[in-house]
Structure formats: structure tokens, C-alpha cells
Protein backbone atom coordinates (compact mmCIF):
# COMPACT_ATOMS: atom_id res chain seq x y z
CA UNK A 1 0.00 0.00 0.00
CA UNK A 2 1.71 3.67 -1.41
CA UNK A 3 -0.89 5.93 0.00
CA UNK A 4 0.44 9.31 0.83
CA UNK A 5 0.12 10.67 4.54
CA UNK A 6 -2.15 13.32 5.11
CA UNK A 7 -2.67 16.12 7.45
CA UNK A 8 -4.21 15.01 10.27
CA UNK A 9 -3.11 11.07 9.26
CA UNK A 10 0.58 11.68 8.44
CA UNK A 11 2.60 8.73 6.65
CA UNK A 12 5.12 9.14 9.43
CA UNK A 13 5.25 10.76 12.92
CA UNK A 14 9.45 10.70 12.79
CA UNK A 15 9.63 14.68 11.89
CA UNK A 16 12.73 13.80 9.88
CA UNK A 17 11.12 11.32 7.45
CA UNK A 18 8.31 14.43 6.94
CA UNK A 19 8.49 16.40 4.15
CA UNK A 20 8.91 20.56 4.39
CA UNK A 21 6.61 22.99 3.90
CA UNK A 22 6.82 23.92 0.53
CA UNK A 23 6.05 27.57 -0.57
CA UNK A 24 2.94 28.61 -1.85
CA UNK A 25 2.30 31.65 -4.96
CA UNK A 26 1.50 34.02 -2.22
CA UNK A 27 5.34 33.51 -0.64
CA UNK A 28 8.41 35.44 -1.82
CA UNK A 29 10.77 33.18 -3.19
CA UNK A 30 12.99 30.90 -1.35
CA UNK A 31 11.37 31.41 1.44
CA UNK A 32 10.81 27.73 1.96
CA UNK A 33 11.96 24.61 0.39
CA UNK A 34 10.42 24.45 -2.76
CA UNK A 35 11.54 20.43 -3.78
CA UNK A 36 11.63 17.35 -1.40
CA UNK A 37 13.85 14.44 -1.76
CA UNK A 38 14.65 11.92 1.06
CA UNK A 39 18.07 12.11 0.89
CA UNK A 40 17.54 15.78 1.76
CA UNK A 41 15.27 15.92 4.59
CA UNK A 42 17.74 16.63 7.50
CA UNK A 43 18.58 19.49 5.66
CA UNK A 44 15.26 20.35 4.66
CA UNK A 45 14.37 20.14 8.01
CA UNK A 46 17.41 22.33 9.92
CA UNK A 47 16.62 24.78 7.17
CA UNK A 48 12.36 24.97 7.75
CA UNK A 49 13.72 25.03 11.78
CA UNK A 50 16.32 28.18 10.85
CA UNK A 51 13.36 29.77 8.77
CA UNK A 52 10.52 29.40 11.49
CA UNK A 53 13.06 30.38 14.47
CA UNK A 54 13.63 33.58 12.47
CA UNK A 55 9.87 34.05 12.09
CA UNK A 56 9.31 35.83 15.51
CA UNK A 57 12.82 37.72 15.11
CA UNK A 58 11.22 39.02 11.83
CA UNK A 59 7.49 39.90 13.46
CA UNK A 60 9.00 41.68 16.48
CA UNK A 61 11.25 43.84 14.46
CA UNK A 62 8.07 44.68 12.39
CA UNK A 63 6.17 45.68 15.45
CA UNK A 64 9.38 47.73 16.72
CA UNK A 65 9.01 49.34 13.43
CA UNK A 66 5.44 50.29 13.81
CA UNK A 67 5.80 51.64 17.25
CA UNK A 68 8.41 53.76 16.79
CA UNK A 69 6.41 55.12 13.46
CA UNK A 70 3.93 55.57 16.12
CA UNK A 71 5.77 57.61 18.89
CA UNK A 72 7.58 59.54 16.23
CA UNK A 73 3.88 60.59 15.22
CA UNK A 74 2.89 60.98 18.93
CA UNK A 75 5.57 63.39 19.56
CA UNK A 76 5.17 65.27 16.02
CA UNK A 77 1.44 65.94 17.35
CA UNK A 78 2.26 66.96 20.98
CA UNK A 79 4.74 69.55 19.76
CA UNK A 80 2.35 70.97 17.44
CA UNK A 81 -0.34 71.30 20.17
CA UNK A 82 2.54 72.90 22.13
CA UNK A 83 3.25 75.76 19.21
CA UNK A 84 -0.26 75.81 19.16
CA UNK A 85 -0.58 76.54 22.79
CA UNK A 86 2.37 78.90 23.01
CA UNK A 87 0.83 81.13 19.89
CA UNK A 88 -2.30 81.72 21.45
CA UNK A 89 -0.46 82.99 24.75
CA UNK A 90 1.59 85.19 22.98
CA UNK A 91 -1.71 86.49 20.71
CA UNK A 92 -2.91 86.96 24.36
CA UNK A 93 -0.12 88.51 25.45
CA UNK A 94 0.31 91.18 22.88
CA UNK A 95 -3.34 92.10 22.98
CA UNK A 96 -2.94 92.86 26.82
CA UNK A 97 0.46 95.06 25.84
CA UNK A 98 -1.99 96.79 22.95
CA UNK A 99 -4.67 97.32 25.47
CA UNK A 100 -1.95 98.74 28.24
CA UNK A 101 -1.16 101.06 25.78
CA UNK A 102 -4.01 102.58 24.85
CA UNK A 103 -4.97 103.61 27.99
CA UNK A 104 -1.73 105.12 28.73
CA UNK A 105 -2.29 107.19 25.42
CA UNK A 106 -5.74 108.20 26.89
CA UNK A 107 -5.01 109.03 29.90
């Protein structure tokens, strides 16, 4: 009997006799092992291991990325509201010295 393993019936449960993950049209190439041959499982396999280790290396560098996108916006925004903030003192400011003025001309 040559039946092929499946998914949730696998040929095998030795995880060097299994086959890689191959890559799929949505994956950049070489990003996995695109042929299998027996004689080149263990390397198959320390090569899927290297590649899936990396995988949360990869995805937190990402998400350091992203935040510091995001505080770099954060801290673009609060020193606009501060300019923001200091202009309308100043307007303030120079409308009280206008006032002061005018009624030291008056008087």
C-alpha cells in the first residue's frame, strides 16, 4: 500500500522522514523549500527550523518598526499642540500690551 500521509493522518510521525513545507504563490521566493527528496530531509528540516526560528525575530522587528512610526507621530502631534498653545499665549499677550497702551495714550 503507497498511499500518501495526510494532514491530520501523516505517513510518518518521525519529523525527519516528513516532508517541508513547501512555498505557496502568495510567498516570496525561497522562502521555503520548494523540492523534497529523502536524501535531503535533514537538511530540509534544519533549514524549515532556521526559517521558522527567524519568524518571531522578523514579526518583532516589524512591530518595533510600527511603534516607533507611532511615537515619532505621537511626539510630532504633541509639539504641534505645544506651538499651538504657546501662539495663542503670545496672541494673548500682545493684545494685553496693545490694550496697556491705549490707555496710557488716553489718559
Amino acid at each position: 500500500m503507497s498511499a500518501t500521509g495526510t494532514i491530520d493522518r501523516p505517513l510518518t510521525h518521525d519529523p525527519q522522514k516528513q516532508a517541508p513545507m513547501t512555498s505557496s504563490a502568495s510567498e516570496p521566493v525561497g522562502f521555503a523549500t520548494p523540492v523534497f527528496s529523502p536524501s535531503a530531509a535533514p537538511t530540509a528540516r534544519q533549514n524549515r527550523t532556521r526559517e521558522m526560528q527567524l519568524i518571531p525575530e522578523a514579526l518583532a522587528r516589524a512591530h518595533m518598526d510600527q511603534r516607533r512610526h507611532e511615537a515619532e507621530a505621537e511626539r510630532q502631534a504633541l509639539r504641534l499642540v505645544a506651538a499651538r498653545r504657546m501662539q495663542r499665549r503670545a496672541e494673548r499677550v500682545s493684545l494685553r500690551a496693545r490694550r496697556a497702551l491705549a490707555m496710557a495714550v488716553m489718559h
